[in-house]
C-alpha atoms as a PDB file:
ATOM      1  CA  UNK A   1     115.879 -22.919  34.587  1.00  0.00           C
ATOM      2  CA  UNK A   2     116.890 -23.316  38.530  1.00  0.00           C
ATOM      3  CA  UNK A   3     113.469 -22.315  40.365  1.00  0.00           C
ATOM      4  CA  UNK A   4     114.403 -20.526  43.759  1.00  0.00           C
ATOM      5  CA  UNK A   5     112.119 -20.905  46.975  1.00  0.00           C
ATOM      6  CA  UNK A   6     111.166 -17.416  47.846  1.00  0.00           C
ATOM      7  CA  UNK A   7     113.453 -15.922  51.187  1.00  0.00           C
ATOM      8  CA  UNK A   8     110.315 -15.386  53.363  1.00  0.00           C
ATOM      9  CA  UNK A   9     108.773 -18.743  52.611  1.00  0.00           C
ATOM     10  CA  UNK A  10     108.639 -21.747  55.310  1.00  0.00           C
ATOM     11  CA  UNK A  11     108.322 -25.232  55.453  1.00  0.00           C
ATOM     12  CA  UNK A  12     105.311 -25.998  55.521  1.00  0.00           C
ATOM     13  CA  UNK A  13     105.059 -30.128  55.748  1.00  0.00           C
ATOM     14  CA  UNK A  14     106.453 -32.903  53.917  1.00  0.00           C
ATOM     15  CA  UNK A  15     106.074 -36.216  52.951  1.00  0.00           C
ATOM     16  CA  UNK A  16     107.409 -39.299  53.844  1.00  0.00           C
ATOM     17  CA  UNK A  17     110.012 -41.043  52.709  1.00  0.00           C
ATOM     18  CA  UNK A  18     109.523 -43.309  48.930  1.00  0.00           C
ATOM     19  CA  UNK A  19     111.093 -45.852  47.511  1.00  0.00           C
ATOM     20  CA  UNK A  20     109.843 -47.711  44.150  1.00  0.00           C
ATOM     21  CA  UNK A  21     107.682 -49.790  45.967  1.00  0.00           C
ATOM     22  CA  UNK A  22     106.486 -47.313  48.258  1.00  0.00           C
ATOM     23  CA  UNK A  23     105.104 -44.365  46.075  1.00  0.00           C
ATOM     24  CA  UNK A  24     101.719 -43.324  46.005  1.00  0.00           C
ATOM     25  CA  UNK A  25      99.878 -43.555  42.572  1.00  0.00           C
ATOM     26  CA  UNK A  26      99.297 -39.558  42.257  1.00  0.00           C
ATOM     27  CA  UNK A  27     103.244 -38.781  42.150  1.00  0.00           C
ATOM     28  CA  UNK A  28     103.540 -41.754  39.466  1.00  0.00           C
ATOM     29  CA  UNK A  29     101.073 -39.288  37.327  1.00  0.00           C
ATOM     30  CA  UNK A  30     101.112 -35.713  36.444  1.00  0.00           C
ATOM     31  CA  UNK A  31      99.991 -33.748  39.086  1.00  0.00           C
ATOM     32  CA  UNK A  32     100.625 -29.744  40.074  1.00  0.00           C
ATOM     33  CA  UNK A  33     101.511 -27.977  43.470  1.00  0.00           C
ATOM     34  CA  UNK A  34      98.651 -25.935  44.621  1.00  0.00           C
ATOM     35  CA  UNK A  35      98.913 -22.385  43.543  1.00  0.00           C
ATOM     36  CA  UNK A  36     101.573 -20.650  45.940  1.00  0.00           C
ATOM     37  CA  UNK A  37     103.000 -23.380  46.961  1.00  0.00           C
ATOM     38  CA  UNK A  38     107.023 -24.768  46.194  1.00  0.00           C
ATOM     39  CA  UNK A  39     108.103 -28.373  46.170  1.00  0.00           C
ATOM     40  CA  UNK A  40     111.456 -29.485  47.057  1.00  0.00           C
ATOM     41  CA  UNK A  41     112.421 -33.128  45.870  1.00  0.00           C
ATOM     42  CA  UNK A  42     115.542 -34.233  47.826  1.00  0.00           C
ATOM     43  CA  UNK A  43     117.015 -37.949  46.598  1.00  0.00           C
ATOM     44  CA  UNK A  44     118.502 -39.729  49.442  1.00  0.00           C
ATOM     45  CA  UNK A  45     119.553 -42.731  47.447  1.00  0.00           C
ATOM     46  CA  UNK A  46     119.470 -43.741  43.646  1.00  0.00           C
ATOM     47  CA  UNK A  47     117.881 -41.065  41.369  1.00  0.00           C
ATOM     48  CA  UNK A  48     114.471 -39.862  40.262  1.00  0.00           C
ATOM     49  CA  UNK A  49     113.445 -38.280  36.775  1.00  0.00           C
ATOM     50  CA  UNK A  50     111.720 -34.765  37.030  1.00  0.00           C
ATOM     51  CA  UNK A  51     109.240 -34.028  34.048  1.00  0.00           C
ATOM     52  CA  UNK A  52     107.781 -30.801  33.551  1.00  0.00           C
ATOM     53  CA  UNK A  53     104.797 -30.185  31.341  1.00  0.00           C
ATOM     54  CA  UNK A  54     102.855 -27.500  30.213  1.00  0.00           C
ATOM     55  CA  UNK A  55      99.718 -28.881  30.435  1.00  0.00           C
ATOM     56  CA  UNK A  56      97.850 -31.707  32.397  1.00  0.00           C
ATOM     57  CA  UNK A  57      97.334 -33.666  29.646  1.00  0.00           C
ATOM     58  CA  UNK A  58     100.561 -32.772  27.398  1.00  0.00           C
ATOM     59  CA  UNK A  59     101.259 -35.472  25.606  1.00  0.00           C
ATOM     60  CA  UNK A  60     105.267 -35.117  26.489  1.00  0.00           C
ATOM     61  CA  UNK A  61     107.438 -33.261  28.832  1.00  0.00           C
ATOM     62  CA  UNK A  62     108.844 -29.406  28.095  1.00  0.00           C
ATOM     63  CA  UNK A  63     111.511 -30.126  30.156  1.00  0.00           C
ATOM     64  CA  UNK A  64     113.685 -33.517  31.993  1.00  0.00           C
ATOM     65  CA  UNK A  65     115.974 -33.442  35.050  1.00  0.00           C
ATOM     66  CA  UNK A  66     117.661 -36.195  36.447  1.00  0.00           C
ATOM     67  CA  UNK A  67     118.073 -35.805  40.190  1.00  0.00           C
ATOM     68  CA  UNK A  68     120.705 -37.942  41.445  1.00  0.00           C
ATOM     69  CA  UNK A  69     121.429 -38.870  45.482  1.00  0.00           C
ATOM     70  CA  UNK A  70     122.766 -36.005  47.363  1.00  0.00           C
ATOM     71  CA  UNK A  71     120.959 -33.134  45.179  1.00  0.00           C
ATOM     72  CA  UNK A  72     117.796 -32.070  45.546  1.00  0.00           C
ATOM     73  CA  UNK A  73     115.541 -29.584  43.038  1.00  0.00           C
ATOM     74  CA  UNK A  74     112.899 -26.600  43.647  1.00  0.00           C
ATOM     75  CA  UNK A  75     109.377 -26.742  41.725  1.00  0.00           C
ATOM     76  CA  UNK A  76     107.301 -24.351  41.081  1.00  0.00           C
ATOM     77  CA  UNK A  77     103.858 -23.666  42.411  1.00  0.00           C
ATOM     78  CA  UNK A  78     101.169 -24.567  39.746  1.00  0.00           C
ATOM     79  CA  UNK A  79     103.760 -26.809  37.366  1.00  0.00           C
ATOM     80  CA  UNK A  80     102.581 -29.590  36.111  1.00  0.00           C
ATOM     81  CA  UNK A  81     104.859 -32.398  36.636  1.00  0.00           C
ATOM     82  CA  UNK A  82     106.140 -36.379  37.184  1.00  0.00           C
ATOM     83  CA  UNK A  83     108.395 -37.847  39.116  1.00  0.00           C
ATOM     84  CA  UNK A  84     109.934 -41.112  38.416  1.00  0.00           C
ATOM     85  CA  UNK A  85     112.007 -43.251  40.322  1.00  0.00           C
ATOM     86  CA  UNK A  86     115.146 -44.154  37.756  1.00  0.00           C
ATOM     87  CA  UNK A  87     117.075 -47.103  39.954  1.00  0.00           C
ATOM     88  CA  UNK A  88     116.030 -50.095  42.210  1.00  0.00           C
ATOM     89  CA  UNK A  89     117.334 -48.340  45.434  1.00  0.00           C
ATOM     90  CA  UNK A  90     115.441 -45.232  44.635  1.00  0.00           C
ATOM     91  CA  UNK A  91     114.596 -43.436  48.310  1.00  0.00           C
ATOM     92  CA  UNK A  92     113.733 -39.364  47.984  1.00  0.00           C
ATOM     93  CA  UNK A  93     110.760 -37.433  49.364  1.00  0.00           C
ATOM     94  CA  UNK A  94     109.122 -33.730  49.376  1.00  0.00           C
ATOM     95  CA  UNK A  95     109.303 -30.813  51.383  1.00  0.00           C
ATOM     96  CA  UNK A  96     106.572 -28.212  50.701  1.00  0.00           C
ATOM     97  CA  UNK A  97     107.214 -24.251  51.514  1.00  0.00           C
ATOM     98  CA  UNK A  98     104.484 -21.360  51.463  1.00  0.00           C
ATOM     99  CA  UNK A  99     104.059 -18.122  52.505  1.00  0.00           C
ATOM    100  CA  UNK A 100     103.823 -17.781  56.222  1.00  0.00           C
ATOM    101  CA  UNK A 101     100.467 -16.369  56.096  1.00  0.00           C
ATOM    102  CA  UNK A 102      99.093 -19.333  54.009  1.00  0.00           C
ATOM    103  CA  UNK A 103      97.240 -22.251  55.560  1.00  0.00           C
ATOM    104  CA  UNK A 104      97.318 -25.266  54.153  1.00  0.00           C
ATOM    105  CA  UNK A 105      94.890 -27.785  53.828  1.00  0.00           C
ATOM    106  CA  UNK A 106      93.754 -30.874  52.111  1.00  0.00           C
ATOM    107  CA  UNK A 107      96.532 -31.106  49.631  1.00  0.00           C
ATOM    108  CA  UNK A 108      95.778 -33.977  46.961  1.00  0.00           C
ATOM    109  CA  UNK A 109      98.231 -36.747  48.490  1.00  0.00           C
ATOM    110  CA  UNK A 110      96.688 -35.735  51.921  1.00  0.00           C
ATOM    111  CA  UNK A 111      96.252 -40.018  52.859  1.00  0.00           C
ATOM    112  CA  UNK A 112      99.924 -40.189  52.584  1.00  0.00           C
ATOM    113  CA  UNK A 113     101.596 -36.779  53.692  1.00  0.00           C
ATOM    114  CA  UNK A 114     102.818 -36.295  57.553  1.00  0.00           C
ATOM    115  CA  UNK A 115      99.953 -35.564  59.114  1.00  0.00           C
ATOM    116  CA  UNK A 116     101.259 -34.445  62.580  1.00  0.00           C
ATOM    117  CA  UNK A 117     103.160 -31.927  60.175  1.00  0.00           C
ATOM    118  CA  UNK A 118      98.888 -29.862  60.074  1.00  0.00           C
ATOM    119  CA  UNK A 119      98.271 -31.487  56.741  1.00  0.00           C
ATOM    120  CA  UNK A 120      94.854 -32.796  56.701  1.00  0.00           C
END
């Protein structure tokens, strides 16, 4: 199912730039977007695994995506999900869009998001 980033929504802030060595223990895991808010992973180089679960502690994915460089994929607010580097030159990151009217703060990955970007 192709998840599309509402028309009105902005960007919000995003992180930086990961590469297998490089990405923060939290992504490695299953984590959720805060309620509201859309993810964008964009690949650079290499290619990343998307899980989606129904549950924090689901014991396996509903759902796989392989995201490849070039391509990039929406997520939804509140999904639970992984994301998994799949070759050695692995190099994406995150973009994070909202509602206008929504501020932001304190997201769960706040020690390594942009934080000139208001995250904080």
């Amino acid at each position: 199912m192709m998840i599309l980033i509402p028309e009105n929504y902005i960007h919000k802030y995003a992180t930086t730039f990961w590469s297998n060595t490089t990405l923060p223990e939290p992504v490695c895991g299953i984590y959720a977007n805060k309620p509201g808010v859309y993810g964008r992973v964009s690949v650079m180089q290499g290619a990343v695994s998307y899980q989606a679960f129904s549950a924090a502690d689901a014991p396996t994915p509903d759902s796989e995506m392989r995201i490849e460089a070039g391509a990039f994929l929406a997520t939804a607010p509140s999904q639970w999900q992984r994301i998994a580097p799949l070759t050695e030159d692995t190099y994406f990151m995150i973009d994070f869009f909202a509602d206008p009217e929504v501020k932001l703060q304190g997201f769960g990955l706040k020690k390594v998001l942009n934080a000139e970007r208001g995250v904080e």
